[in-house]
PDB file of N, CA and C in Angstrom:
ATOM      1  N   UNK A   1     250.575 141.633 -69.718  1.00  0.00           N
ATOM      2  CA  UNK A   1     250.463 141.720 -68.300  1.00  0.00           C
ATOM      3  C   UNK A   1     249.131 142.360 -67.911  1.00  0.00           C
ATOM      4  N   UNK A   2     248.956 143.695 -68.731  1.00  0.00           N
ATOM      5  CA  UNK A   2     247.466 143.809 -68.543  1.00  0.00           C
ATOM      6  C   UNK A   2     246.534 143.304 -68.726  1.00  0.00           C
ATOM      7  N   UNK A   3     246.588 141.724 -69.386  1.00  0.00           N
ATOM      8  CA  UNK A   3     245.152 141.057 -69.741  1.00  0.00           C
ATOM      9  C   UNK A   3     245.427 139.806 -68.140  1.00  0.00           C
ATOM     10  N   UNK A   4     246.417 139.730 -68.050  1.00  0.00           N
ATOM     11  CA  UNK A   4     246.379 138.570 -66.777  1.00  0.00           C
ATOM     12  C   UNK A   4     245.611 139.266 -65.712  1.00  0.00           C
ATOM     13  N   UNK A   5     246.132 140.518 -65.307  1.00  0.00           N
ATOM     14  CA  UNK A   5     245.834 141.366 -64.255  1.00  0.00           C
ATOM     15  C   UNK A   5     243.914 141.569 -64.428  1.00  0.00           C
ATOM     16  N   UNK A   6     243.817 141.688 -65.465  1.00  0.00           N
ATOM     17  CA  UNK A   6     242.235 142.177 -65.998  1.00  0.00           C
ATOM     18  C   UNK A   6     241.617 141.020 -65.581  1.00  0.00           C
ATOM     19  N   UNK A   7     242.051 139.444 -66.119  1.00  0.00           N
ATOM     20  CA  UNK A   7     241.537 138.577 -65.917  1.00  0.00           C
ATOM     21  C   UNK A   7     241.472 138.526 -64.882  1.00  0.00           C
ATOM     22  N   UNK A   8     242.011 138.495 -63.833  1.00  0.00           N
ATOM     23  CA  UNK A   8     242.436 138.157 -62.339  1.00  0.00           C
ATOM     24  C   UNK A   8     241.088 138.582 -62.029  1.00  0.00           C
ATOM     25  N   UNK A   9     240.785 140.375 -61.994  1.00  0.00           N
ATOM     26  CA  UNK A   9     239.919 140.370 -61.570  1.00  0.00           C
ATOM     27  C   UNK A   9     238.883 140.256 -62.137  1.00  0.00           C
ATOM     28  N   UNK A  10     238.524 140.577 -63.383  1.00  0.00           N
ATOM     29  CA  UNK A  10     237.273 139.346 -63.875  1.00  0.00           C
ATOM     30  C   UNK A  10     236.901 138.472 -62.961  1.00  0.00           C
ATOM     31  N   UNK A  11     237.612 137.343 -62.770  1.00  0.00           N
ATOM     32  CA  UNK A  11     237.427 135.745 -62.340  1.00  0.00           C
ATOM     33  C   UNK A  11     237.045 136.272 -60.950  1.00  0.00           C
ATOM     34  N   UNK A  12     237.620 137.217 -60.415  1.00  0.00           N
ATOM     35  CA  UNK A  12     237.940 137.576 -58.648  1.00  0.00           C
ATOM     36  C   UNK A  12     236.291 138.415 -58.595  1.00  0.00           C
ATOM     37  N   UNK A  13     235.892 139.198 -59.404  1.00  0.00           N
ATOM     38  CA  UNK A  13     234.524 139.935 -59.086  1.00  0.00           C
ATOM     39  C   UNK A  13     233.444 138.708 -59.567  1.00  0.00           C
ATOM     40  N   UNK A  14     233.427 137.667 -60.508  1.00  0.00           N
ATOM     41  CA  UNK A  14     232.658 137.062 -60.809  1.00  0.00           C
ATOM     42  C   UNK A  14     232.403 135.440 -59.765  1.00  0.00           C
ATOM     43  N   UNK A  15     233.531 135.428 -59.134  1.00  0.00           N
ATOM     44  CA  UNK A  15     233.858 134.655 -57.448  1.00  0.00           C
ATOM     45  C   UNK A  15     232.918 135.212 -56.855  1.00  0.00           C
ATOM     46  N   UNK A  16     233.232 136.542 -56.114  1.00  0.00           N
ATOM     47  CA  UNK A  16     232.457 137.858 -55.062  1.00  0.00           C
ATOM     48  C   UNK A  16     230.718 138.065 -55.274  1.00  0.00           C
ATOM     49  N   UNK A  17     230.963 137.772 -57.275  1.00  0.00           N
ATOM     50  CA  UNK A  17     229.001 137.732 -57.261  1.00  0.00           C
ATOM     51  C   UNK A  17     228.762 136.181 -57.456  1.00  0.00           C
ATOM     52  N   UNK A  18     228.990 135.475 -57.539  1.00  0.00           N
ATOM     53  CA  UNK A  18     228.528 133.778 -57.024  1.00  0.00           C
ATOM     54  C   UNK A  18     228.600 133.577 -55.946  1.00  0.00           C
ATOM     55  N   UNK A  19     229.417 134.053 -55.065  1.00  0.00           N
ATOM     56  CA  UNK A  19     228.876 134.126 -53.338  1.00  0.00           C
ATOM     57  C   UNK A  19     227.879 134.325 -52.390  1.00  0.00           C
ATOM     58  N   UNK A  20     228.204 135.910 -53.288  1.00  0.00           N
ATOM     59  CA  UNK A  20     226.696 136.885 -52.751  1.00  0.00           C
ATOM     60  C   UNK A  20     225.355 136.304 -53.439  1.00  0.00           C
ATOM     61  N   UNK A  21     225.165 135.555 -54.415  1.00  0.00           N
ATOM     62  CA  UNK A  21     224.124 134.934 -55.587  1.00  0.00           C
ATOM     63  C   UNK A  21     224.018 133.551 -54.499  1.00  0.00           C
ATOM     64  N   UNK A  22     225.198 132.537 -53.781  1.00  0.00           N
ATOM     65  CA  UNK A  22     224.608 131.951 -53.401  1.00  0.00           C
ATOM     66  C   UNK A  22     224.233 132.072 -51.665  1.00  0.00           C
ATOM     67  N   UNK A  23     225.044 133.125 -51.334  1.00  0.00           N
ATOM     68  CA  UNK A  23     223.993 133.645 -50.152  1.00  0.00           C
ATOM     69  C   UNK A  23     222.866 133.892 -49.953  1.00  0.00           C
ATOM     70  N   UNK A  24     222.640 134.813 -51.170  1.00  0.00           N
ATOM     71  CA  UNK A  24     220.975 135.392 -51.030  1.00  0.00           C
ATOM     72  C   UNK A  24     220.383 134.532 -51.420  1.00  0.00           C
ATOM     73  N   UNK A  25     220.695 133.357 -51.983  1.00  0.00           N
ATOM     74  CA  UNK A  25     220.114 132.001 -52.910  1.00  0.00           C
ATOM     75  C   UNK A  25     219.450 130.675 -51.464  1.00  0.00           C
ATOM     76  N   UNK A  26     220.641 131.093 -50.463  1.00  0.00           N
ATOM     77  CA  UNK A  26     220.155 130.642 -49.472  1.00  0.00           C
ATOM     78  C   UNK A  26     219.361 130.968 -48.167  1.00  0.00           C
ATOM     79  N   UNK A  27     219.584 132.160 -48.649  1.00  0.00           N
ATOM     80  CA  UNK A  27     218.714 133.121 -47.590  1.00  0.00           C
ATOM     81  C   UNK A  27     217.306 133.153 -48.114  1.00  0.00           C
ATOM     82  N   UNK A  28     217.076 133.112 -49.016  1.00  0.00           N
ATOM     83  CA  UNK A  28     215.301 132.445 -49.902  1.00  0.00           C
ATOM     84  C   UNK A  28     215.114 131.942 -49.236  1.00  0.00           C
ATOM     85  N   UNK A  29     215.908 130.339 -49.861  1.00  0.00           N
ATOM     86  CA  UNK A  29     215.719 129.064 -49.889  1.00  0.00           C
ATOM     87  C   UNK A  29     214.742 129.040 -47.852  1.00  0.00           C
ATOM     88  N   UNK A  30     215.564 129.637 -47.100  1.00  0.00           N
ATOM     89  CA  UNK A  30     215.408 130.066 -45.555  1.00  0.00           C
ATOM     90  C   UNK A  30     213.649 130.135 -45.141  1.00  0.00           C
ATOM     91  N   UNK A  31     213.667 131.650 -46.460  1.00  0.00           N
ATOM     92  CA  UNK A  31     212.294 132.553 -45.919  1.00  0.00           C
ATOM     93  C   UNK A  31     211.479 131.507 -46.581  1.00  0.00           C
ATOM     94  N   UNK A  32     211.673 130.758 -47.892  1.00  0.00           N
ATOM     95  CA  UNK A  32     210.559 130.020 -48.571  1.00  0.00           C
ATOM     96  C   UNK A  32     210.136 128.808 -47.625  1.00  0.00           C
ATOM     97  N   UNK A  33     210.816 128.039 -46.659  1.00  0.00           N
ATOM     98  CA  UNK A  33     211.147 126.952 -46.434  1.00  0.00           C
ATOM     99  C   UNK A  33     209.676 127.640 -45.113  1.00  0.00           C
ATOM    100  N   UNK A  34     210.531 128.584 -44.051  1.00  0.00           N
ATOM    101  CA  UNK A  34     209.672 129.125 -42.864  1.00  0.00           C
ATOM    102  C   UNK A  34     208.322 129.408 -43.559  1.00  0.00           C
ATOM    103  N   UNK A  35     207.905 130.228 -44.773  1.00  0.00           N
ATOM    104  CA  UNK A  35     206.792 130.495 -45.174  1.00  0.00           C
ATOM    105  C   UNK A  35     205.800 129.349 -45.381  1.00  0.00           C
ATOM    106  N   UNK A  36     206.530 128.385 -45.771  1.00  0.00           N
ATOM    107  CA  UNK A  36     205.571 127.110 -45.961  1.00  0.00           C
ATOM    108  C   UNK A  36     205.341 126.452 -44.803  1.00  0.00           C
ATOM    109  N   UNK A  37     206.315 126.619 -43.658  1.00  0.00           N
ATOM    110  CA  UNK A  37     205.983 126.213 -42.610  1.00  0.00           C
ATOM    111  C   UNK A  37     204.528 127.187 -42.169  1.00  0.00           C
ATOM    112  N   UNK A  38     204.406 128.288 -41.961  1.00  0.00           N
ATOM    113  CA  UNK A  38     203.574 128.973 -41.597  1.00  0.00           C
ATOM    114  C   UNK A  38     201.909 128.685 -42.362  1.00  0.00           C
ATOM    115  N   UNK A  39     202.518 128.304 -43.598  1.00  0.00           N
ATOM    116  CA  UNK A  39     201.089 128.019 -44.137  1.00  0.00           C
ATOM    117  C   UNK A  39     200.364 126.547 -44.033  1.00  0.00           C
ATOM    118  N   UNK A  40     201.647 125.739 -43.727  1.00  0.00           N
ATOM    119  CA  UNK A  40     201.175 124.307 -43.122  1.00  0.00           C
ATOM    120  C   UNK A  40     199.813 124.807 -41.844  1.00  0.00           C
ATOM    121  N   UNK A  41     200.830 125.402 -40.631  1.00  0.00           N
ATOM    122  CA  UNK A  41     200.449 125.644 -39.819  1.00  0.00           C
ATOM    123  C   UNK A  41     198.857 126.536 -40.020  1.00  0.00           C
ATOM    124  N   UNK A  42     198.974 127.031 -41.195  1.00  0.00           N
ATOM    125  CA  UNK A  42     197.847 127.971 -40.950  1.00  0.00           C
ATOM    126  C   UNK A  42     196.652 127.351 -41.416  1.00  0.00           C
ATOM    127  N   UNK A  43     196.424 126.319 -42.435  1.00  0.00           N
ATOM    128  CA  UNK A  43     196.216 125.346 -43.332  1.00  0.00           C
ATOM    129  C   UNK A  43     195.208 124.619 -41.652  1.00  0.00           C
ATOM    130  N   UNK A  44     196.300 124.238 -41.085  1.00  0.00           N
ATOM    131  CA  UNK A  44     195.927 122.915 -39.659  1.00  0.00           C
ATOM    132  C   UNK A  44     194.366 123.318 -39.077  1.00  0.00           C
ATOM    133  N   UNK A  45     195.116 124.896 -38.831  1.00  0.00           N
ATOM    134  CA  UNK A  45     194.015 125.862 -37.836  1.00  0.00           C
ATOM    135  C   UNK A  45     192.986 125.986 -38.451  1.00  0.00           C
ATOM    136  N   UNK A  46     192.618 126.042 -39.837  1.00  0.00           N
ATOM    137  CA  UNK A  46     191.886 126.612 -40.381  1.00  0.00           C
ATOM    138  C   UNK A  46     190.745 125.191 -40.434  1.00  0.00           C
ATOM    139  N   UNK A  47     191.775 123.986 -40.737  1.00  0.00           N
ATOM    140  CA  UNK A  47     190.719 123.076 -40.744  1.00  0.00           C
ATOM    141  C   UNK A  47     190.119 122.840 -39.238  1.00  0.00           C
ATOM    142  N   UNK A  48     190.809 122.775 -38.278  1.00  0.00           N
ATOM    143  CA  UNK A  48     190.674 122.587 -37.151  1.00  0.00           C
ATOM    144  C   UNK A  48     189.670 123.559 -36.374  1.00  0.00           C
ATOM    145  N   UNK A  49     189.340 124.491 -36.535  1.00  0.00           N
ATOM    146  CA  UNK A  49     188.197 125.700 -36.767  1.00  0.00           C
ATOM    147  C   UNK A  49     186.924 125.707 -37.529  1.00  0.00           C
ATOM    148  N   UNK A  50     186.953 124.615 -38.622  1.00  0.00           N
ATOM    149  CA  UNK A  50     185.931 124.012 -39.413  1.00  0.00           C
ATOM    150  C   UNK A  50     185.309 123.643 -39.172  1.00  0.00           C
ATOM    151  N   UNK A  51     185.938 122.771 -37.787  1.00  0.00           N
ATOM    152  CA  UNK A  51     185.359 121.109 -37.625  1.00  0.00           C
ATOM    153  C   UNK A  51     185.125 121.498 -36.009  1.00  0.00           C
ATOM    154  N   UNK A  52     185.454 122.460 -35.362  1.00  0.00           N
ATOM    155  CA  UNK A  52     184.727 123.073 -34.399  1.00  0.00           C
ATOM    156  C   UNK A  52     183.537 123.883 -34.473  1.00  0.00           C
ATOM    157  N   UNK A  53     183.277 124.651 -35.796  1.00  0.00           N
ATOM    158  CA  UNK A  53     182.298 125.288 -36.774  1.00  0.00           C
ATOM    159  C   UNK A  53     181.101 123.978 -36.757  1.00  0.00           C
ATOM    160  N   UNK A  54     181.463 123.204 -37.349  1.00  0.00           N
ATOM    161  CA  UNK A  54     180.588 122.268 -37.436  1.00  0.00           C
ATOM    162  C   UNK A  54     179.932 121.790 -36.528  1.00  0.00           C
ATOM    163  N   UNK A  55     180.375 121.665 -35.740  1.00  0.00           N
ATOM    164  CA  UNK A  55     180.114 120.890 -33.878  1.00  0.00           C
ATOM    165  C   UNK A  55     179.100 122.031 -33.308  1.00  0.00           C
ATOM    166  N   UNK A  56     179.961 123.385 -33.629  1.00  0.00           N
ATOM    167  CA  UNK A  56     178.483 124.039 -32.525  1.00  0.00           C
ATOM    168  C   UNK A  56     177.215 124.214 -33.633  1.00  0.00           C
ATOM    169  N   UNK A  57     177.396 124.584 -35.182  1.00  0.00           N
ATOM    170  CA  UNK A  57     176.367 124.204 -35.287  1.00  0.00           C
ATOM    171  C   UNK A  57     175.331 123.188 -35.364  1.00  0.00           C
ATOM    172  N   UNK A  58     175.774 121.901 -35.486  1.00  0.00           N
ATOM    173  CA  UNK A  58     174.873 120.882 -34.574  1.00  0.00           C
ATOM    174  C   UNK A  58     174.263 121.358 -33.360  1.00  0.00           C
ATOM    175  N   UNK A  59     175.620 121.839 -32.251  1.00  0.00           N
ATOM    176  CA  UNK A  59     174.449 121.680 -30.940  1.00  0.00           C
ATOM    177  C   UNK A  59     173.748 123.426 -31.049  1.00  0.00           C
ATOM    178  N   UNK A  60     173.837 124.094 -31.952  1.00  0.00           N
ATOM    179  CA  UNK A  60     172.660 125.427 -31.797  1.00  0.00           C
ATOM    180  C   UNK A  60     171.088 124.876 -32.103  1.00  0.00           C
ATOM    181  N   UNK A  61     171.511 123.729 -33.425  1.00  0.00           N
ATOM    182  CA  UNK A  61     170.367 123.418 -33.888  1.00  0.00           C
ATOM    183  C   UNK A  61     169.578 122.601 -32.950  1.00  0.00           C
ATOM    184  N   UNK A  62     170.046 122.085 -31.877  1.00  0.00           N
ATOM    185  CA  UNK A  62     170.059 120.994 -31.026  1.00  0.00           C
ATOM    186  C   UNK A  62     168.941 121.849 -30.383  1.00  0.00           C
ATOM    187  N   UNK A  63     169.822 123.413 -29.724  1.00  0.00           N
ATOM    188  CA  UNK A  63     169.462 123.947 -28.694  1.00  0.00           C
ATOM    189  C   UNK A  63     168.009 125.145 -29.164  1.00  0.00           C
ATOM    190  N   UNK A  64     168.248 125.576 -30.596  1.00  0.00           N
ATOM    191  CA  UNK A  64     167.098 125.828 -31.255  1.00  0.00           C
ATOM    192  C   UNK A  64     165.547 124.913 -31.233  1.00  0.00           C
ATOM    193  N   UNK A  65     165.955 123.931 -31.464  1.00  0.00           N
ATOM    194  CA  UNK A  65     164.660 122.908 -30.849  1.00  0.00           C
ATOM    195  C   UNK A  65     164.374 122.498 -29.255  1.00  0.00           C
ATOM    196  N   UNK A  66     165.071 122.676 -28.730  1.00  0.00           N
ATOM    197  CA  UNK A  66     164.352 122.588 -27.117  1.00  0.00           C
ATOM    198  C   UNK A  66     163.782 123.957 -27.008  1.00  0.00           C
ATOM    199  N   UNK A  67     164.571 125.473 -27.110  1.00  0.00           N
ATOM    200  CA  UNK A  67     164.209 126.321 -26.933  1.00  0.00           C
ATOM    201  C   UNK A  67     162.720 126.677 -27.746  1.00  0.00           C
ATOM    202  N   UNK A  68     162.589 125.857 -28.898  1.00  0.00           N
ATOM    203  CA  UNK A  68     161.268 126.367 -29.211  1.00  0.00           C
ATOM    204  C   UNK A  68     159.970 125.652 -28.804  1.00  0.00           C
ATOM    205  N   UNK A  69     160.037 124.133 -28.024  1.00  0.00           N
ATOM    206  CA  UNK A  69     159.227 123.504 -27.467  1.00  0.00           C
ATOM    207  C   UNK A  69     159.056 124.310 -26.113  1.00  0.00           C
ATOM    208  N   UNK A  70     160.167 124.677 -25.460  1.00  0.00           N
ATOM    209  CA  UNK A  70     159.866 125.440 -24.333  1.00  0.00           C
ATOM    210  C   UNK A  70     159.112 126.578 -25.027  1.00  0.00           C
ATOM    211  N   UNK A  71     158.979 127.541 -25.586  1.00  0.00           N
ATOM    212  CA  UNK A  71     158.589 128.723 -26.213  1.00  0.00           C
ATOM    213  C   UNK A  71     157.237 128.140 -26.091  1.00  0.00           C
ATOM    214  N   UNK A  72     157.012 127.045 -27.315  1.00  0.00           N
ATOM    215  CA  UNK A  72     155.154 126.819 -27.456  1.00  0.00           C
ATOM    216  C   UNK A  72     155.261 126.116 -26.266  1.00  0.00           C
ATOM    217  N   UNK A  73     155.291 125.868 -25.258  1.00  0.00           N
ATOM    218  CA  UNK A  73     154.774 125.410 -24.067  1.00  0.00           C
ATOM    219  C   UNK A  73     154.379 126.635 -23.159  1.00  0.00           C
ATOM    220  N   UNK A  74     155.342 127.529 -22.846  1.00  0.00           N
ATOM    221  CA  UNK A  74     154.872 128.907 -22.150  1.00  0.00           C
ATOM    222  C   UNK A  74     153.914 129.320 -22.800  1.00  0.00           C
ATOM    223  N   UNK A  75     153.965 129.681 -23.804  1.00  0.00           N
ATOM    224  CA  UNK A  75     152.951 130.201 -24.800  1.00  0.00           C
ATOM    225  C   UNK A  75     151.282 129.552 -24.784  1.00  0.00           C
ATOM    226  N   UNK A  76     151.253 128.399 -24.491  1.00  0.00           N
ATOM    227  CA  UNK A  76     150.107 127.438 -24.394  1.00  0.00           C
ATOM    228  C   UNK A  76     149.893 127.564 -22.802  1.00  0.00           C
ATOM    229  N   UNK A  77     150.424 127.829 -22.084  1.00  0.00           N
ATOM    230  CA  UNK A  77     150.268 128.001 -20.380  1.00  0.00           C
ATOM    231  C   UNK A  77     149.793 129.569 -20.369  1.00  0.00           C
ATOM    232  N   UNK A  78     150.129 130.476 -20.773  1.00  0.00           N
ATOM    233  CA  UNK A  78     150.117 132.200 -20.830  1.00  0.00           C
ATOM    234  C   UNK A  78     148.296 131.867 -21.516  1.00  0.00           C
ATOM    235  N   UNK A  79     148.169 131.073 -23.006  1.00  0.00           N
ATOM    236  CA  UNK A  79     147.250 131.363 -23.249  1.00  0.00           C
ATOM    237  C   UNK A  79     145.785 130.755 -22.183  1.00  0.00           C
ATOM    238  N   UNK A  80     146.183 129.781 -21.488  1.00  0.00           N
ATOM    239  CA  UNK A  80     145.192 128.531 -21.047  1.00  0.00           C
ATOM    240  C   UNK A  80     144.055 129.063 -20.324  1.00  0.00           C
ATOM    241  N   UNK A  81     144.635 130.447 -19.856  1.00  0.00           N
ATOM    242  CA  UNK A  81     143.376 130.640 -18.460  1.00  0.00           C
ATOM    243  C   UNK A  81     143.908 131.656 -17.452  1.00  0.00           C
ATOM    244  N   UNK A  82     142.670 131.673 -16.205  1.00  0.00           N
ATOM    245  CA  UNK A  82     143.319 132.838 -14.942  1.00  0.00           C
ATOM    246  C   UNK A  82     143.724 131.124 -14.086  1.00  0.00           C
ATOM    247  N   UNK A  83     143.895 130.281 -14.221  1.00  0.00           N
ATOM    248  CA  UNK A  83     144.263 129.495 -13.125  1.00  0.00           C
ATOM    249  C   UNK A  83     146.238 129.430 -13.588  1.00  0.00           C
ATOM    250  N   UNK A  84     146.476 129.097 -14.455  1.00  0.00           N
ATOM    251  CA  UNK A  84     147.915 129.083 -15.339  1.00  0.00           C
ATOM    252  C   UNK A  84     148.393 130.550 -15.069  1.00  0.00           C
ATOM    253  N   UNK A  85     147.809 131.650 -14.929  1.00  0.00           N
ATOM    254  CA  UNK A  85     148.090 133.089 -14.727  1.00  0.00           C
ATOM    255  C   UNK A  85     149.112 132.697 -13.311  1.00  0.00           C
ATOM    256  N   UNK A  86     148.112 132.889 -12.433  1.00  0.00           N
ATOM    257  CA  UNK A  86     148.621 132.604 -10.829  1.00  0.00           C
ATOM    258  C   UNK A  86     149.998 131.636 -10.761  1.00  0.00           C
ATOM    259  N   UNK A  87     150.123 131.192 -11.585  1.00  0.00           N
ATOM    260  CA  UNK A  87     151.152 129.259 -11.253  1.00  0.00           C
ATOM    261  C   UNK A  87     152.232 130.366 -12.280  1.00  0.00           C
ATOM    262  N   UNK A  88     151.852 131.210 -13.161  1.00  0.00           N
ATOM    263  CA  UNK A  88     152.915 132.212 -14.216  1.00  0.00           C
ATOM    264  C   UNK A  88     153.014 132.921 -12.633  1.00  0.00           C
ATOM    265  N   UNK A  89     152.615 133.755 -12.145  1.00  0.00           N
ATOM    266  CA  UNK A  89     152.988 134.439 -11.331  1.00  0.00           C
ATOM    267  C   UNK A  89     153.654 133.550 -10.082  1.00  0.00           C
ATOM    268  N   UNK A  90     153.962 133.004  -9.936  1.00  0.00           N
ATOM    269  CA  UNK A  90     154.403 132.141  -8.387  1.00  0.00           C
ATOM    270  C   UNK A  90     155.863 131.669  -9.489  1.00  0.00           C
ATOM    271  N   UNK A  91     156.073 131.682 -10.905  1.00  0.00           N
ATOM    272  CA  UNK A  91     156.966 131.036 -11.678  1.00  0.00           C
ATOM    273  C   UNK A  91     157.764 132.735 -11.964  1.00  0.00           C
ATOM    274  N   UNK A  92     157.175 133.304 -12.386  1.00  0.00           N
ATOM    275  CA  UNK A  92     158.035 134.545 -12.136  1.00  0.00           C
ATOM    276  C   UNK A  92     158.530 135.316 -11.005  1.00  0.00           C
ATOM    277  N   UNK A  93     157.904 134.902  -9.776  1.00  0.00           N
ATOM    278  CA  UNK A  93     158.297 135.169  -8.810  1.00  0.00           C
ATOM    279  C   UNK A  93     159.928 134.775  -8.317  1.00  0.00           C
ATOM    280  N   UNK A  94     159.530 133.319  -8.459  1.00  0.00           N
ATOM    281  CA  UNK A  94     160.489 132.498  -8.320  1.00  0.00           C
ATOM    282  C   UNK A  94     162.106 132.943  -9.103  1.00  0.00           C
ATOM    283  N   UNK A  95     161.575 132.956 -10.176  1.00  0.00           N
ATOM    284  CA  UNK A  95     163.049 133.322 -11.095  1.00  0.00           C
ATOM    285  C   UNK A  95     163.301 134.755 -10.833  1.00  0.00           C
ATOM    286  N   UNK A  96     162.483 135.581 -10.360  1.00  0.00           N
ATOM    287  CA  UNK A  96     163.094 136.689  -9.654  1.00  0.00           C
ATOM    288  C   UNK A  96     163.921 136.433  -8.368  1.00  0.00           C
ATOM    289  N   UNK A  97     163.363 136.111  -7.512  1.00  0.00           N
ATOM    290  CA  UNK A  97     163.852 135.484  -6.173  1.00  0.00           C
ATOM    291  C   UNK A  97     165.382 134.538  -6.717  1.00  0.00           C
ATOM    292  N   UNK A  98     165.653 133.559  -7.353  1.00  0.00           N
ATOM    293  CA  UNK A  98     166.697 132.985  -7.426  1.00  0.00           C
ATOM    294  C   UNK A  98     167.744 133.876  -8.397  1.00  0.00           C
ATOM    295  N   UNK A  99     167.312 135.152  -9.383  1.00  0.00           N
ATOM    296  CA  UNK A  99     168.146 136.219  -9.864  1.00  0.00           C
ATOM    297  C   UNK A  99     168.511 136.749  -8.917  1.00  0.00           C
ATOM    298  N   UNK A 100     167.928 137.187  -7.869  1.00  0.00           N
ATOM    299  CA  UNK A 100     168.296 137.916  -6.735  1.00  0.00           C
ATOM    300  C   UNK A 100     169.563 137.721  -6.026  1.00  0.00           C
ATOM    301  N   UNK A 101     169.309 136.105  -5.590  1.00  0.00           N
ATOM    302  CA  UNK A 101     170.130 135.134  -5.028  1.00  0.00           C
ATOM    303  C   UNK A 101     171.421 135.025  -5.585  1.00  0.00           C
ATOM    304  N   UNK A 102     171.754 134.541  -7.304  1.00  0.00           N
ATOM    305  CA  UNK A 102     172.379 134.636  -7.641  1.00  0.00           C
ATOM    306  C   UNK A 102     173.316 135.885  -8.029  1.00  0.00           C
ATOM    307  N   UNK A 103     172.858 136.867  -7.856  1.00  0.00           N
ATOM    308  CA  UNK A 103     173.639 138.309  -8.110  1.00  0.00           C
ATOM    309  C   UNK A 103     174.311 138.642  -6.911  1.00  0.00           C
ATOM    310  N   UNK A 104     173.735 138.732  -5.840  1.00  0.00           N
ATOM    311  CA  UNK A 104     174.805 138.706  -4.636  1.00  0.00           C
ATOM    312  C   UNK A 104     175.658 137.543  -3.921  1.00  0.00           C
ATOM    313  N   UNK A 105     175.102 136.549  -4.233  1.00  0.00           N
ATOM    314  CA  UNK A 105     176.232 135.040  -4.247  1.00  0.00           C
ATOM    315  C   UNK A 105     177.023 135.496  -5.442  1.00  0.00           C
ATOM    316  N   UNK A 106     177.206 136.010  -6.630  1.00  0.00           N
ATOM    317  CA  UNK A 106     178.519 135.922  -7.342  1.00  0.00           C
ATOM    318  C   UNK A 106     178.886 137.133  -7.075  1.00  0.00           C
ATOM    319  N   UNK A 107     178.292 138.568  -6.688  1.00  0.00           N
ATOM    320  CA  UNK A 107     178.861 139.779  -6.307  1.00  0.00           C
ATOM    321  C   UNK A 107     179.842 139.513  -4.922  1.00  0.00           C
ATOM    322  N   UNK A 108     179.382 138.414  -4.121  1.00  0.00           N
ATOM    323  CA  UNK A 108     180.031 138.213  -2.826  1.00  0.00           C
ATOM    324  C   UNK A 108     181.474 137.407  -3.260  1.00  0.00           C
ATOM    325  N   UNK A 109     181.470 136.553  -4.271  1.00  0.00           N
ATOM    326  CA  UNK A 109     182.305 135.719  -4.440  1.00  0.00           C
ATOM    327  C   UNK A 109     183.566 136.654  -5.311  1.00  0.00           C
ATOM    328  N   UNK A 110     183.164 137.701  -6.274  1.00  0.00           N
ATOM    329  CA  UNK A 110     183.623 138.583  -6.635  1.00  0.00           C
ATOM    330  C   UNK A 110     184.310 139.193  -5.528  1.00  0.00           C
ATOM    331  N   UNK A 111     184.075 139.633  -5.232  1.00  0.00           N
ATOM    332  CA  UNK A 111     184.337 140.814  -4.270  1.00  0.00           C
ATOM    333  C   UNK A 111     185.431 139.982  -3.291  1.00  0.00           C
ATOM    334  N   UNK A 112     185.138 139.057  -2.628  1.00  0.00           N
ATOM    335  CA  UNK A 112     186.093 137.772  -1.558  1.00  0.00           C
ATOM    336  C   UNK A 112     187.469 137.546  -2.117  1.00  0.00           C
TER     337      UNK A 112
END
């Protein structure tokens, strides 16, 4: 009688840990399944960030070459003479005058 009883629970605790074995077996299965989701997802962004990477550096390089034709062009006007001086001064004037303009047109629009 004591080996039936023993067995009983043998079989009855080794039930209780194949349960709990396939609970936590599925509770993995859960976190592994979401984790790979996350790395799909992270995988997407990463390429997708690449290929936006790529794009602006095209247009820097784009914008690196206008900016340096403008550069040697001022530069060749600054050097030319006192007549290019005066036409620099009426050109800095100017972009003062429209900084002006623009700081209280967006301080006003701010502020509204």
């Amino acid at each position: 009688m004591n080996r039936n009883g023993g067995g009983r629970g043998a079989a009855s605790t080794e039930d209780m840990l194949e349960a709990e074995n396939n609970r936590l077996s599925d509770n993995l299965a859960t976190k592994v399944s979401t984790l790979k989701s996350l790395a799909l997802d992270i995988e997407t962004e990463t390429n997708d960030q690449n290929r936006y990477l790529d794009g602006m550096d095209g247009e820097f390089d784009s914008t690196r070459g206008l900016l340096g034709g403008s550069v040697r062009r001022f530069d060749q006007m600054l050097k030319s003479g006192k007549h290019n001086r005066k036409l620099m001064c009426y050109l800095i004037l100017t972009l003062l005058f429209l900084f002006i303009v623009f700081y209280f047109l967006i301080g006003h629009v701010t502020r509204g």
